[in-house]
Every structure is written in structure tokens, then in C-alpha cells.
PDBML (XML) file of the C-alpha atoms, coordinates in Angstrom:
<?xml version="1.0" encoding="UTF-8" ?>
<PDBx:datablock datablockName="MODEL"
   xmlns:PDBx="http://pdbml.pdb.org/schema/pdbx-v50.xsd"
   xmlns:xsi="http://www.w3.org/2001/XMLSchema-instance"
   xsi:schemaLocation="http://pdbml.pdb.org/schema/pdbx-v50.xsd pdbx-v50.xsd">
   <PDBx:atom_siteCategory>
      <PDBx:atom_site id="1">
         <PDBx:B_iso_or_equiv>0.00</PDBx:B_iso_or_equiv>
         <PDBx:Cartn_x>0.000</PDBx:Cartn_x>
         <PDBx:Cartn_y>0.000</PDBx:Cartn_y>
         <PDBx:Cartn_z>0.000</PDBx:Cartn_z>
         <PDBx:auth_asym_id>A</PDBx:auth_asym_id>
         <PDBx:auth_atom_id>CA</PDBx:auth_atom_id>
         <PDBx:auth_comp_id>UNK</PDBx:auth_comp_id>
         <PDBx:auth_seq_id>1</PDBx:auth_seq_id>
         <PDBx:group_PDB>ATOM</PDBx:group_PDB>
         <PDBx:label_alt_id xsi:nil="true" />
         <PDBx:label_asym_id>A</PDBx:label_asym_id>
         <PDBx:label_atom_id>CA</PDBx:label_atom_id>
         <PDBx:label_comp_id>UNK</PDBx:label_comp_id>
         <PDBx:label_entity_id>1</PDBx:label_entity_id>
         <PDBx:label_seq_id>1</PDBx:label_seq_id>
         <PDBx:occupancy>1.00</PDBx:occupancy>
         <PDBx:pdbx_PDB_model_num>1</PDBx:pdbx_PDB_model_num>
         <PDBx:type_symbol>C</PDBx:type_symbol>
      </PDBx:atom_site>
      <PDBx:atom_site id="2">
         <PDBx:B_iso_or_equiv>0.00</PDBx:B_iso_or_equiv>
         <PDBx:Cartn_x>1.325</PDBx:Cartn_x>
         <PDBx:Cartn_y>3.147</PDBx:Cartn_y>
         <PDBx:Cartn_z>-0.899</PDBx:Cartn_z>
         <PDBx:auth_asym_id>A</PDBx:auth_asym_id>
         <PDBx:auth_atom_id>CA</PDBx:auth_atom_id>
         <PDBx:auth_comp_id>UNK</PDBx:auth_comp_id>
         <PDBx:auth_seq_id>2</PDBx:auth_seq_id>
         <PDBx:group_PDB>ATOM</PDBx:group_PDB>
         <PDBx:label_alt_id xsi:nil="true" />
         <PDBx:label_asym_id>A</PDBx:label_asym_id>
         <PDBx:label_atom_id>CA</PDBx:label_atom_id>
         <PDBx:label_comp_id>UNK</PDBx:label_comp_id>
         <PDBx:label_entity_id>1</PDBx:label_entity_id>
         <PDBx:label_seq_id>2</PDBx:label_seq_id>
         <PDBx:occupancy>1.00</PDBx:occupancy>
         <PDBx:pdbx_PDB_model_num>1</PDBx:pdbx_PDB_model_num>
         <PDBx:type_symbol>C</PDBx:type_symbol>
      </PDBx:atom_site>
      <PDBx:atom_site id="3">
         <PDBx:B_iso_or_equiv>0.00</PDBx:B_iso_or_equiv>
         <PDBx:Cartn_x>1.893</PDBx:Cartn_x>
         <PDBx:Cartn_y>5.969</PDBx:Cartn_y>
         <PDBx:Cartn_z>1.876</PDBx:Cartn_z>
         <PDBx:auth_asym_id>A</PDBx:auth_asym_id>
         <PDBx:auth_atom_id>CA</PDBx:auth_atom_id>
         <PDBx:auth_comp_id>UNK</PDBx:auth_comp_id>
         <PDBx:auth_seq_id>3</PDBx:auth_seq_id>
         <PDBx:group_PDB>ATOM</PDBx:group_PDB>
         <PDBx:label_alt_id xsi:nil="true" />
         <PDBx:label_asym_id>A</PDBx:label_asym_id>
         <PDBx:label_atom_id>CA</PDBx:label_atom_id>
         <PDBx:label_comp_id>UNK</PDBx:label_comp_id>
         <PDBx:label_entity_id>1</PDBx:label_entity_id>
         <PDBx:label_seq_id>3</PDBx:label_seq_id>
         <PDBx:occupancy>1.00</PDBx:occupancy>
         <PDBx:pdbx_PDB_model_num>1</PDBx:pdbx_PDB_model_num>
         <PDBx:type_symbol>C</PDBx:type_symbol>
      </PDBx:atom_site>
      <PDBx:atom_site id="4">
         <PDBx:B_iso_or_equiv>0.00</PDBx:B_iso_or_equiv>
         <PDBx:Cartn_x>0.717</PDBx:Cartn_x>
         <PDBx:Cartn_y>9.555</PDBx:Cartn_y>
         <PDBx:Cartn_z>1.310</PDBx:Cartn_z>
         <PDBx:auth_asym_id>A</PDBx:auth_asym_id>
         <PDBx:auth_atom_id>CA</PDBx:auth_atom_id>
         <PDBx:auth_comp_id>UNK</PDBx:auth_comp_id>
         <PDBx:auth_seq_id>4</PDBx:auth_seq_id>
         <PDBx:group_PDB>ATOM</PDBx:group_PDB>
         <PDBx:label_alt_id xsi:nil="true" />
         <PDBx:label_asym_id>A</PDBx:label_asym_id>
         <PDBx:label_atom_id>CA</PDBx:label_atom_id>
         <PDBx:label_comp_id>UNK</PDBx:label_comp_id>
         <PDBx:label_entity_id>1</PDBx:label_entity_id>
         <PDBx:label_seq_id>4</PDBx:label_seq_id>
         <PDBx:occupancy>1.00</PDBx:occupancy>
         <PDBx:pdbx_PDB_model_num>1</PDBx:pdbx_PDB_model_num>
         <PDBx:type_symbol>C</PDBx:type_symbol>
      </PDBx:atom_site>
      <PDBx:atom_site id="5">
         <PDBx:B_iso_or_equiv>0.00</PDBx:B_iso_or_equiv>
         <PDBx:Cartn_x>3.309</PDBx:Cartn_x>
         <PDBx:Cartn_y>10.420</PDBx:Cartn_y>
         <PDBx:Cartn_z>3.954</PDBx:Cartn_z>
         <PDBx:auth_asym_id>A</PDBx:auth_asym_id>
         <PDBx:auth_atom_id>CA</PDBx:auth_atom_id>
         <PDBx:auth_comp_id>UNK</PDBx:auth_comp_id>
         <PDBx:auth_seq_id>5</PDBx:auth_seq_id>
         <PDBx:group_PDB>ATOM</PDBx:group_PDB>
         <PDBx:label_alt_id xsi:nil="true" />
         <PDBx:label_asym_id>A</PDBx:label_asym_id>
         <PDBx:label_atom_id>CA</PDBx:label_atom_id>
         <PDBx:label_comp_id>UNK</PDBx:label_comp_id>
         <PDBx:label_entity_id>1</PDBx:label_entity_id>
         <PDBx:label_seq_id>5</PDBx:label_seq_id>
         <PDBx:occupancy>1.00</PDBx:occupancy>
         <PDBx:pdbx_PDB_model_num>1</PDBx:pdbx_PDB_model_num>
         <PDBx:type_symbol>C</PDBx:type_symbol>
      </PDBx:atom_site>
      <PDBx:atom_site id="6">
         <PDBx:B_iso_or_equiv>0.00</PDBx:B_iso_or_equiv>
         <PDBx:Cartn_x>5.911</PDBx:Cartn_x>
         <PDBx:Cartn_y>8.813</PDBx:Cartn_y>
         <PDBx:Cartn_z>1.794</PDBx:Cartn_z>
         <PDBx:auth_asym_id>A</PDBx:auth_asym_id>
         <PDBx:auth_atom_id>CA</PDBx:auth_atom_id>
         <PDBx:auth_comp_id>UNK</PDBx:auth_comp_id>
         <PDBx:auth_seq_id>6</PDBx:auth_seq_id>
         <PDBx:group_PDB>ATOM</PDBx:group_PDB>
         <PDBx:label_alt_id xsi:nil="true" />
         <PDBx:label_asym_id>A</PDBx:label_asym_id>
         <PDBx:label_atom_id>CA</PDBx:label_atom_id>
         <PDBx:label_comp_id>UNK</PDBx:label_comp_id>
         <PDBx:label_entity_id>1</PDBx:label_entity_id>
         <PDBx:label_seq_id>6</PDBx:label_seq_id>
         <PDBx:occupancy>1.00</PDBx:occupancy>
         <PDBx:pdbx_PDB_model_num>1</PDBx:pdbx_PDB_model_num>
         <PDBx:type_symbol>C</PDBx:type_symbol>
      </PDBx:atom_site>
      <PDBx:atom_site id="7">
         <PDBx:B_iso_or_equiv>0.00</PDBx:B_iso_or_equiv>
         <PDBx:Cartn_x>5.235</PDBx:Cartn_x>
         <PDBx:Cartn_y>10.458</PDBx:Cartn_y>
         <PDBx:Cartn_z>-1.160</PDBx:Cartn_z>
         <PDBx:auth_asym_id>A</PDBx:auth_asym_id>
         <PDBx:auth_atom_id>CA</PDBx:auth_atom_id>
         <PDBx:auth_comp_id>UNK</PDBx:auth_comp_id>
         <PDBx:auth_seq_id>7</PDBx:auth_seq_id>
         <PDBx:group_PDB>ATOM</PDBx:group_PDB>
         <PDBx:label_alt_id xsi:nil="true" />
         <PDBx:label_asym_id>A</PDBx:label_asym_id>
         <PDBx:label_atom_id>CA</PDBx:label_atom_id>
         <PDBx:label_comp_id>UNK</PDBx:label_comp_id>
         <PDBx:label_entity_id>1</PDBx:label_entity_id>
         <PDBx:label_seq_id>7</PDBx:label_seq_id>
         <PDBx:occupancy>1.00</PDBx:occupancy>
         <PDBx:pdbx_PDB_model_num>1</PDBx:pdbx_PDB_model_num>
         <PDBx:type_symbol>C</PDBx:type_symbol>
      </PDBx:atom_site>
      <PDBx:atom_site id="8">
         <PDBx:B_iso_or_equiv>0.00</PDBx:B_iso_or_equiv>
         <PDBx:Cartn_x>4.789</PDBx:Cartn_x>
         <PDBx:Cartn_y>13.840</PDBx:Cartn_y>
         <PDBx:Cartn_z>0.782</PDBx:Cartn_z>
         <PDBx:auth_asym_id>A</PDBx:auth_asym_id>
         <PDBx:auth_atom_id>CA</PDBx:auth_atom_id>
         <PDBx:auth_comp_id>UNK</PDBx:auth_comp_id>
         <PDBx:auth_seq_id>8</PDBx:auth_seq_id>
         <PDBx:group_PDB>ATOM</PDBx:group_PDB>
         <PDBx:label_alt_id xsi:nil="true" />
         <PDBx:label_asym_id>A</PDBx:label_asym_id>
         <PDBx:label_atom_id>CA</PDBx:label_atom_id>
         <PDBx:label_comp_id>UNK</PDBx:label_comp_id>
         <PDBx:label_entity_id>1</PDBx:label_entity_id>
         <PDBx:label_seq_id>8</PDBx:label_seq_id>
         <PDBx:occupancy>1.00</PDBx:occupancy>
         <PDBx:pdbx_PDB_model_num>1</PDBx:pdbx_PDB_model_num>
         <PDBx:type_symbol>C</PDBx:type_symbol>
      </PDBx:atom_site>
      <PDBx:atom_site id="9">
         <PDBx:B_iso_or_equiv>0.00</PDBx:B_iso_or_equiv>
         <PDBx:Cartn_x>8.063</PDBx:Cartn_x>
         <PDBx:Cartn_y>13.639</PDBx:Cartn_y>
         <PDBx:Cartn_z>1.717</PDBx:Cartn_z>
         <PDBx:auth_asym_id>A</PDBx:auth_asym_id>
         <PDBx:auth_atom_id>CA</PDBx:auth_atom_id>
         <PDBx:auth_comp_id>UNK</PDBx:auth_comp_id>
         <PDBx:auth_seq_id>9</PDBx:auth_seq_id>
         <PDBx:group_PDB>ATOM</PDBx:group_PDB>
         <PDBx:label_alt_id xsi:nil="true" />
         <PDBx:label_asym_id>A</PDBx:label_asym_id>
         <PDBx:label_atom_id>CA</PDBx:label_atom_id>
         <PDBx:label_comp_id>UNK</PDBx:label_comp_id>
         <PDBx:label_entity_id>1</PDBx:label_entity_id>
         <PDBx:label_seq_id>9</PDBx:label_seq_id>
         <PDBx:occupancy>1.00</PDBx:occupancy>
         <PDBx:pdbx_PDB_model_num>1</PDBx:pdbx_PDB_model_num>
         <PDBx:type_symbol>C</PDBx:type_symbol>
      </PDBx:atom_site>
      <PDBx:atom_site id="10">
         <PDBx:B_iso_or_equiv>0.00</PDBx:B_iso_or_equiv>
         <PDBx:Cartn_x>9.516</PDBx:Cartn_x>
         <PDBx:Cartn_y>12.802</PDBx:Cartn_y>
         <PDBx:Cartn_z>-1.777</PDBx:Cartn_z>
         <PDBx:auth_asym_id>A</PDBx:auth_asym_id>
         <PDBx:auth_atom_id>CA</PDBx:auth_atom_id>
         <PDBx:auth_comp_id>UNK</PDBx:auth_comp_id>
         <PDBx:auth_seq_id>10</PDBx:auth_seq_id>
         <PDBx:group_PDB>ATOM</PDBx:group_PDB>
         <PDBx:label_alt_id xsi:nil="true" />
         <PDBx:label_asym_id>A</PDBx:label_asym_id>
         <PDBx:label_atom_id>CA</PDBx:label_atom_id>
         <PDBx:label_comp_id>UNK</PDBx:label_comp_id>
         <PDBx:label_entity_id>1</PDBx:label_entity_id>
         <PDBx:label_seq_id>10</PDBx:label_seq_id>
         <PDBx:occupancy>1.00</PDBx:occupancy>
         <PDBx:pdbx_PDB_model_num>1</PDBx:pdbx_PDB_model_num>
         <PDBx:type_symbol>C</PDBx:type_symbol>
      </PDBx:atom_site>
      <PDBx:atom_site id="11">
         <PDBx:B_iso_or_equiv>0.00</PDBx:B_iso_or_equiv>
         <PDBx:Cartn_x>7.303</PDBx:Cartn_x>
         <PDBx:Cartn_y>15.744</PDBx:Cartn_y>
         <PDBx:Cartn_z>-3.204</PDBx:Cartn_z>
         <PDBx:auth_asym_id>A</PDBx:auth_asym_id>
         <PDBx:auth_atom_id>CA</PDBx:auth_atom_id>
         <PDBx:auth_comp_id>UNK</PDBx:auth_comp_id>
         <PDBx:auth_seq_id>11</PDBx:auth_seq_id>
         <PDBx:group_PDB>ATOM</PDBx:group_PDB>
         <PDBx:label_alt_id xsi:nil="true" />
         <PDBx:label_asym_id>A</PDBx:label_asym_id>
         <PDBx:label_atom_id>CA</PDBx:label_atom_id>
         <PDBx:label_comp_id>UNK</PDBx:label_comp_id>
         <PDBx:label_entity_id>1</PDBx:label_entity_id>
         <PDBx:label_seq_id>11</PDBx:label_seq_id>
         <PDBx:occupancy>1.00</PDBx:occupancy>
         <PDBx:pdbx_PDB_model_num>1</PDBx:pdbx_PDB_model_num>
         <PDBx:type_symbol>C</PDBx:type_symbol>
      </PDBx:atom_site>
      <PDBx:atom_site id="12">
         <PDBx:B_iso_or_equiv>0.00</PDBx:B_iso_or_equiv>
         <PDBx:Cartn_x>8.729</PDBx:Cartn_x>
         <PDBx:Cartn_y>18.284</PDBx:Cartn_y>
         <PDBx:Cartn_z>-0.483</PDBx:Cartn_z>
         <PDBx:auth_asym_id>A</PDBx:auth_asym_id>
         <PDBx:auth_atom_id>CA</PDBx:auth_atom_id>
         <PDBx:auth_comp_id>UNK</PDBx:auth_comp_id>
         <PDBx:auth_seq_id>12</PDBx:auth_seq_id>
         <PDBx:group_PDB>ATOM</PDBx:group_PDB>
         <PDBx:label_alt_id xsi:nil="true" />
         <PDBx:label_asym_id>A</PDBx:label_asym_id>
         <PDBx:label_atom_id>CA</PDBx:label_atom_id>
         <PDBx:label_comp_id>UNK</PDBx:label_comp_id>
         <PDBx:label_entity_id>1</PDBx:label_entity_id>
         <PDBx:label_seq_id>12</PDBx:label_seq_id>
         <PDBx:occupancy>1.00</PDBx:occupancy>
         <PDBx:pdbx_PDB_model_num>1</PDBx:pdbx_PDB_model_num>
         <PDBx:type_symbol>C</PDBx:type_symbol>
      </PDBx:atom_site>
      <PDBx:atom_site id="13">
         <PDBx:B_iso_or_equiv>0.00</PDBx:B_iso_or_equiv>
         <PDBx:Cartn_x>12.693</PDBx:Cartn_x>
         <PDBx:Cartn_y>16.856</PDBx:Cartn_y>
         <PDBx:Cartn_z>-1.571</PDBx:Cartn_z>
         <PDBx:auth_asym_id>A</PDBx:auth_asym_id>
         <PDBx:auth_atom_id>CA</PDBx:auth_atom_id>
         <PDBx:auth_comp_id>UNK</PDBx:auth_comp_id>
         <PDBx:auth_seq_id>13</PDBx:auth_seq_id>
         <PDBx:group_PDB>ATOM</PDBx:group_PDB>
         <PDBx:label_alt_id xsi:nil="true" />
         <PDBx:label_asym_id>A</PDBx:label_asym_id>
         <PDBx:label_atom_id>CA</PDBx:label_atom_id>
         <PDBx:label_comp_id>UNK</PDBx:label_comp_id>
         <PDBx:label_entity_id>1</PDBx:label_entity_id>
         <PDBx:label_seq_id>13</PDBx:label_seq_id>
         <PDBx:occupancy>1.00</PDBx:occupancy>
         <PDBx:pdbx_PDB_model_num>1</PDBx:pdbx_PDB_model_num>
         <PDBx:type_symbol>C</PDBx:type_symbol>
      </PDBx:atom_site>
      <PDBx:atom_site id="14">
         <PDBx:B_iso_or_equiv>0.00</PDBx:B_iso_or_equiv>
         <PDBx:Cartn_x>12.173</PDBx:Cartn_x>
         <PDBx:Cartn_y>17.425</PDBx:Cartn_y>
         <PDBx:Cartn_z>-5.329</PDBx:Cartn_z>
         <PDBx:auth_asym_id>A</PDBx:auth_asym_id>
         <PDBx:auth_atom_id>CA</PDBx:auth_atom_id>
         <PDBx:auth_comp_id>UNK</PDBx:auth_comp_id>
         <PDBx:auth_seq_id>14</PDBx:auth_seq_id>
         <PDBx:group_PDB>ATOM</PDBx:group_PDB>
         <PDBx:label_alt_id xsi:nil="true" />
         <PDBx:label_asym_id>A</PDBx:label_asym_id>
         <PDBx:label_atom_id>CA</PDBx:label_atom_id>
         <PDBx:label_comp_id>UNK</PDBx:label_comp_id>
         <PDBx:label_entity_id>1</PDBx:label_entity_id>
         <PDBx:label_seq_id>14</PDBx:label_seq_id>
         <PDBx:occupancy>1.00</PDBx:occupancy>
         <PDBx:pdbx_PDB_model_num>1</PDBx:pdbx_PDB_model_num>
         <PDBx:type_symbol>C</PDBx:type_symbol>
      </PDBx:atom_site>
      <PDBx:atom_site id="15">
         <PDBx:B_iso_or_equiv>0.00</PDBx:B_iso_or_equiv>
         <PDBx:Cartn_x>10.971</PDBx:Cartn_x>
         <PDBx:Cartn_y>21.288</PDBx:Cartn_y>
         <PDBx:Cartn_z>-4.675</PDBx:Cartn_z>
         <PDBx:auth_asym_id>A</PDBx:auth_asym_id>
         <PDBx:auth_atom_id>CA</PDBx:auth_atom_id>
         <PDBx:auth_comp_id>UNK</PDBx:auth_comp_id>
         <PDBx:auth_seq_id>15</PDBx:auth_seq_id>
         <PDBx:group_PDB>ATOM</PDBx:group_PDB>
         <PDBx:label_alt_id xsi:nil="true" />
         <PDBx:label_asym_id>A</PDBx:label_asym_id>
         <PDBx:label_atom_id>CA</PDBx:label_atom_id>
         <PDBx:label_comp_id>UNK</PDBx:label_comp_id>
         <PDBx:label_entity_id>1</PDBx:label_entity_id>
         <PDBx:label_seq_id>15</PDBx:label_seq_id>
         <PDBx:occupancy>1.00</PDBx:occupancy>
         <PDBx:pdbx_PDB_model_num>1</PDBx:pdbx_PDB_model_num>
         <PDBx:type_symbol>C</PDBx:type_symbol>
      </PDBx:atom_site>
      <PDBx:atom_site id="16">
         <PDBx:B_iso_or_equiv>0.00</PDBx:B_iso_or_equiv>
         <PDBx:Cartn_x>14.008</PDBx:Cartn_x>
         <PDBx:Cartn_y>21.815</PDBx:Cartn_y>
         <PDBx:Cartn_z>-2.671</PDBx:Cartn_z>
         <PDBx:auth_asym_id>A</PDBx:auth_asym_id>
         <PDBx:auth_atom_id>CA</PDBx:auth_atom_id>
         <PDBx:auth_comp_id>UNK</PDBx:auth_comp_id>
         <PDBx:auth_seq_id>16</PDBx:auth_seq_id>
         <PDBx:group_PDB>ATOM</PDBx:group_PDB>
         <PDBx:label_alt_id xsi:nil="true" />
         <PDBx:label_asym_id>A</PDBx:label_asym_id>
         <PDBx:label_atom_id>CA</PDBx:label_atom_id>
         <PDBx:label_comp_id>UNK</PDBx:label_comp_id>
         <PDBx:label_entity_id>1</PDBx:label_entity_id>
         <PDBx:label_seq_id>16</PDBx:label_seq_id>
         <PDBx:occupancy>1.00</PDBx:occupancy>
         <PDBx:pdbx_PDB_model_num>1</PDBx:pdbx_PDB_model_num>
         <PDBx:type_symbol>C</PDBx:type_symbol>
      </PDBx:atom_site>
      <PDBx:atom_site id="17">
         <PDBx:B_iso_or_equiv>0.00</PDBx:B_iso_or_equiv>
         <PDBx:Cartn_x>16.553</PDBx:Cartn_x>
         <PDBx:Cartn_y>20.737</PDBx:Cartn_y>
         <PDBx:Cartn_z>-5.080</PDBx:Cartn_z>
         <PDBx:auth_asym_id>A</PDBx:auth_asym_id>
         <PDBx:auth_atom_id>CA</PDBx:auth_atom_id>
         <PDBx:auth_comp_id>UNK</PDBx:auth_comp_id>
         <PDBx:auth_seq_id>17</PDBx:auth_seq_id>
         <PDBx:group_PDB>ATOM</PDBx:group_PDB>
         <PDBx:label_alt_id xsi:nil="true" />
         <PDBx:label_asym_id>A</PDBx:label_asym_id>
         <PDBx:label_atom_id>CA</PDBx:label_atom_id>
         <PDBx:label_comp_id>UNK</PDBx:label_comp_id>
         <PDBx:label_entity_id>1</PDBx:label_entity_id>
         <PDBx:label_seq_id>17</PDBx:label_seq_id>
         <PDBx:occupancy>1.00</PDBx:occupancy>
         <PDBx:pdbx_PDB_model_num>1</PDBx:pdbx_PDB_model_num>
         <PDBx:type_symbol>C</PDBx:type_symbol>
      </PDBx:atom_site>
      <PDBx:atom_site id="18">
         <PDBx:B_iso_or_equiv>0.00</PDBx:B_iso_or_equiv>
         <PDBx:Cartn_x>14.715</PDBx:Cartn_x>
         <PDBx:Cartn_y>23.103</PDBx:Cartn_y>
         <PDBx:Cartn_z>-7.652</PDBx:Cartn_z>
         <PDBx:auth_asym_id>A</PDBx:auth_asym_id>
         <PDBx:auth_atom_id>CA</PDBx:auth_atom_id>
         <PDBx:auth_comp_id>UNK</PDBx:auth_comp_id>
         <PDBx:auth_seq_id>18</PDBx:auth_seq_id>
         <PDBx:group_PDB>ATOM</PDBx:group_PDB>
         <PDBx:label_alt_id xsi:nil="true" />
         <PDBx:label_asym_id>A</PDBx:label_asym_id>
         <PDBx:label_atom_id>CA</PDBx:label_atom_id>
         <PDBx:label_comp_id>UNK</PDBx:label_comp_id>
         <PDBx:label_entity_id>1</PDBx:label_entity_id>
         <PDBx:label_seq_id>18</PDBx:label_seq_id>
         <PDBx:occupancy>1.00</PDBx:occupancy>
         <PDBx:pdbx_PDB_model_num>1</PDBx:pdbx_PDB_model_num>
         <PDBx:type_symbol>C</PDBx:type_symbol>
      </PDBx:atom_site>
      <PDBx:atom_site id="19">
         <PDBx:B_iso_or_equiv>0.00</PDBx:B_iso_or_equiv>
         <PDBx:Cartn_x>16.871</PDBx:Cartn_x>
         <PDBx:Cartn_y>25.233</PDBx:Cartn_y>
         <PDBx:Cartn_z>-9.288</PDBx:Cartn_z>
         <PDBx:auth_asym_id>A</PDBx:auth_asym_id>
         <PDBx:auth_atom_id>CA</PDBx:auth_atom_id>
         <PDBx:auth_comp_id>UNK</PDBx:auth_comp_id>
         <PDBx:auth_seq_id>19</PDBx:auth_seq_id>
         <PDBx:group_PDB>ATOM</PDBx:group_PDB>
         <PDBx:label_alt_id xsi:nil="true" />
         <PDBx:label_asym_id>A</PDBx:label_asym_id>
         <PDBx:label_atom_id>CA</PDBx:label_atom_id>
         <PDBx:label_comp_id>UNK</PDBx:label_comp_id>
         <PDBx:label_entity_id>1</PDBx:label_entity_id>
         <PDBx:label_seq_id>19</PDBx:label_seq_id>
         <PDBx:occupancy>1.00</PDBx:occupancy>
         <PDBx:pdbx_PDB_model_num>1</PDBx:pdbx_PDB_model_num>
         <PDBx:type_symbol>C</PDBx:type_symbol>
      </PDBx:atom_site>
      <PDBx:atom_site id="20">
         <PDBx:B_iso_or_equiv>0.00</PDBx:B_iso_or_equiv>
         <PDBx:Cartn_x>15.750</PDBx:Cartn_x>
         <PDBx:Cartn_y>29.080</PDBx:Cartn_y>
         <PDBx:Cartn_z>-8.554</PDBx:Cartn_z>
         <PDBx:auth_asym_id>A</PDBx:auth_asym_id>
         <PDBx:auth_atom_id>CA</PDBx:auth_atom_id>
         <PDBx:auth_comp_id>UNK</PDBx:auth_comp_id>
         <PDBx:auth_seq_id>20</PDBx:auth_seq_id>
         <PDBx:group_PDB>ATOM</PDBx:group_PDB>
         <PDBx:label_alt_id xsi:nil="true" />
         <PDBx:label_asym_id>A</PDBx:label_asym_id>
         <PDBx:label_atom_id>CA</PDBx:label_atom_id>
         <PDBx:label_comp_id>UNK</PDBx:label_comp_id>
         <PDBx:label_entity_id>1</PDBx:label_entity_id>
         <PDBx:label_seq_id>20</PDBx:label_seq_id>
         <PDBx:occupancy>1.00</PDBx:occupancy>
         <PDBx:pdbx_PDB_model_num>1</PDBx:pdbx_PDB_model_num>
         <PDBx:type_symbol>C</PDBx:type_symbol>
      </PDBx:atom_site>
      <PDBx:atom_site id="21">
         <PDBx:B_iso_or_equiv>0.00</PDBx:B_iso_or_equiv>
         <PDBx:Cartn_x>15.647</PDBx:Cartn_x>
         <PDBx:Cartn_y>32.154</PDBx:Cartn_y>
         <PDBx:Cartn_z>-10.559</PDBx:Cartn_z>
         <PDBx:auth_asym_id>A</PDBx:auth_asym_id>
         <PDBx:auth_atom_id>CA</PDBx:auth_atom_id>
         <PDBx:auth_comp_id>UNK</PDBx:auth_comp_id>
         <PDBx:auth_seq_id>21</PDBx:auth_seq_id>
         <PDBx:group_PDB>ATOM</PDBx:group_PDB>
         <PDBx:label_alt_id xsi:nil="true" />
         <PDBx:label_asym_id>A</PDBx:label_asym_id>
         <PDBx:label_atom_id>CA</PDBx:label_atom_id>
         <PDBx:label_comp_id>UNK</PDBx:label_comp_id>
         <PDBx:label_entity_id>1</PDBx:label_entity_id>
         <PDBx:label_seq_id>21</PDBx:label_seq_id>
         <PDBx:occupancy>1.00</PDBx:occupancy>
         <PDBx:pdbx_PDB_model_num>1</PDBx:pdbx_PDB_model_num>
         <PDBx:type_symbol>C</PDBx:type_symbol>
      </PDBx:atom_site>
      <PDBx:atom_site id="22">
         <PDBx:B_iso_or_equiv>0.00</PDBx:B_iso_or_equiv>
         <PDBx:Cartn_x>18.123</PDBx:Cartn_x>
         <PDBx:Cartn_y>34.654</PDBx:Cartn_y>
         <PDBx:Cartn_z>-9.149</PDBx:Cartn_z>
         <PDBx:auth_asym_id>A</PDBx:auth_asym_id>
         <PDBx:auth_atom_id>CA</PDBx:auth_atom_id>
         <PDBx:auth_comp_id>UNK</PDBx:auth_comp_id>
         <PDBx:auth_seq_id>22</PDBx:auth_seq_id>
         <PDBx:group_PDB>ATOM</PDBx:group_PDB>
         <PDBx:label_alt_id xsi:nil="true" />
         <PDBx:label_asym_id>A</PDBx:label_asym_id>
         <PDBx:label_atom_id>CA</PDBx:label_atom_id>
         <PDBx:label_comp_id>UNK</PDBx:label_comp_id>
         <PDBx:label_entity_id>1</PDBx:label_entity_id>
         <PDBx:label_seq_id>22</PDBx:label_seq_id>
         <PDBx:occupancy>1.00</PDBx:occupancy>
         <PDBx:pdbx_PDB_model_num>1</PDBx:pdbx_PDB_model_num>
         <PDBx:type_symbol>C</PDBx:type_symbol>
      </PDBx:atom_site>
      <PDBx:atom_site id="23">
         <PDBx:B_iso_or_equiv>0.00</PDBx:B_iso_or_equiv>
         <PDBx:Cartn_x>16.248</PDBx:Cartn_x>
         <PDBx:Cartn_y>37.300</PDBx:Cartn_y>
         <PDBx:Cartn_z>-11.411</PDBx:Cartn_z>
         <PDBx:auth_asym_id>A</PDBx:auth_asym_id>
         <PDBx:auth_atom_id>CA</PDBx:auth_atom_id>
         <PDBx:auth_comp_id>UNK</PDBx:auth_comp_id>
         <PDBx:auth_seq_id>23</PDBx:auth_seq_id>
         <PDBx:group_PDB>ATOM</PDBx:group_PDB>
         <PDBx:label_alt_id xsi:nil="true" />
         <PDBx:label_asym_id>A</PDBx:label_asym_id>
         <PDBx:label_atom_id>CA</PDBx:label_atom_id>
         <PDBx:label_comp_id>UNK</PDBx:label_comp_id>
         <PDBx:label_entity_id>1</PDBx:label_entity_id>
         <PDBx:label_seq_id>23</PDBx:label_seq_id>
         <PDBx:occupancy>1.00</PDBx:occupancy>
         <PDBx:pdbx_PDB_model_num>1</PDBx:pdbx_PDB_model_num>
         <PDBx:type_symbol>C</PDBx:type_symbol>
      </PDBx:atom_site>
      <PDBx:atom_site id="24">
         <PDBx:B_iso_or_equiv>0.00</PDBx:B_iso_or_equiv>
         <PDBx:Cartn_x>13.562</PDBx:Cartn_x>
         <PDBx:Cartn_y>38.582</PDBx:Cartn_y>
         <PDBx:Cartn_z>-10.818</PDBx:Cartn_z>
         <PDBx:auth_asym_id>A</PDBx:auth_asym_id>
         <PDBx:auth_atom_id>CA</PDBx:auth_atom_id>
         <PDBx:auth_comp_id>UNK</PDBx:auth_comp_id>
         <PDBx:auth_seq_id>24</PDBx:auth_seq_id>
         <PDBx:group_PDB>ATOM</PDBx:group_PDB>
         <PDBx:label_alt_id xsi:nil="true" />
         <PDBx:label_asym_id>A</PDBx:label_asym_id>
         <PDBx:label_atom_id>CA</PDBx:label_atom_id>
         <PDBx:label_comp_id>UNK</PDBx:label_comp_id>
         <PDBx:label_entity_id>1</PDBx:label_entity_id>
         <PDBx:label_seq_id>24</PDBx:label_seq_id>
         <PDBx:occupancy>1.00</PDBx:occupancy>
         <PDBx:pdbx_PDB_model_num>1</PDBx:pdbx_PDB_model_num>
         <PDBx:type_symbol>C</PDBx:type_symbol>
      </PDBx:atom_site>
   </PDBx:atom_siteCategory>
</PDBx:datablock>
């Protein structure tokens, strides 16, 4: 069974390793 935690968790990892826009 998949966990909605789990994937929560691997959701919030990708966004942080996203590469961001200096400007603007």
C-alpha cells in the first residue's frame, strides 16, 4: 500500500533541489 506520507516527503525533496531564478 502506498503511503501519502511517503510520497509527501519525496514531493517536499524534489521542490528543494529546484533550481531558482536569481532574477527577478
Amino acid at each position: 500500500s502506498g503511503s501519502a506520507i511517503h510520497v509527501l516527503c519525496r514531493a517536499g525533496y524534489k521542490i528543494d533541489q529546484i533550481e531558482v531564478p536569481a532574477e527577478p
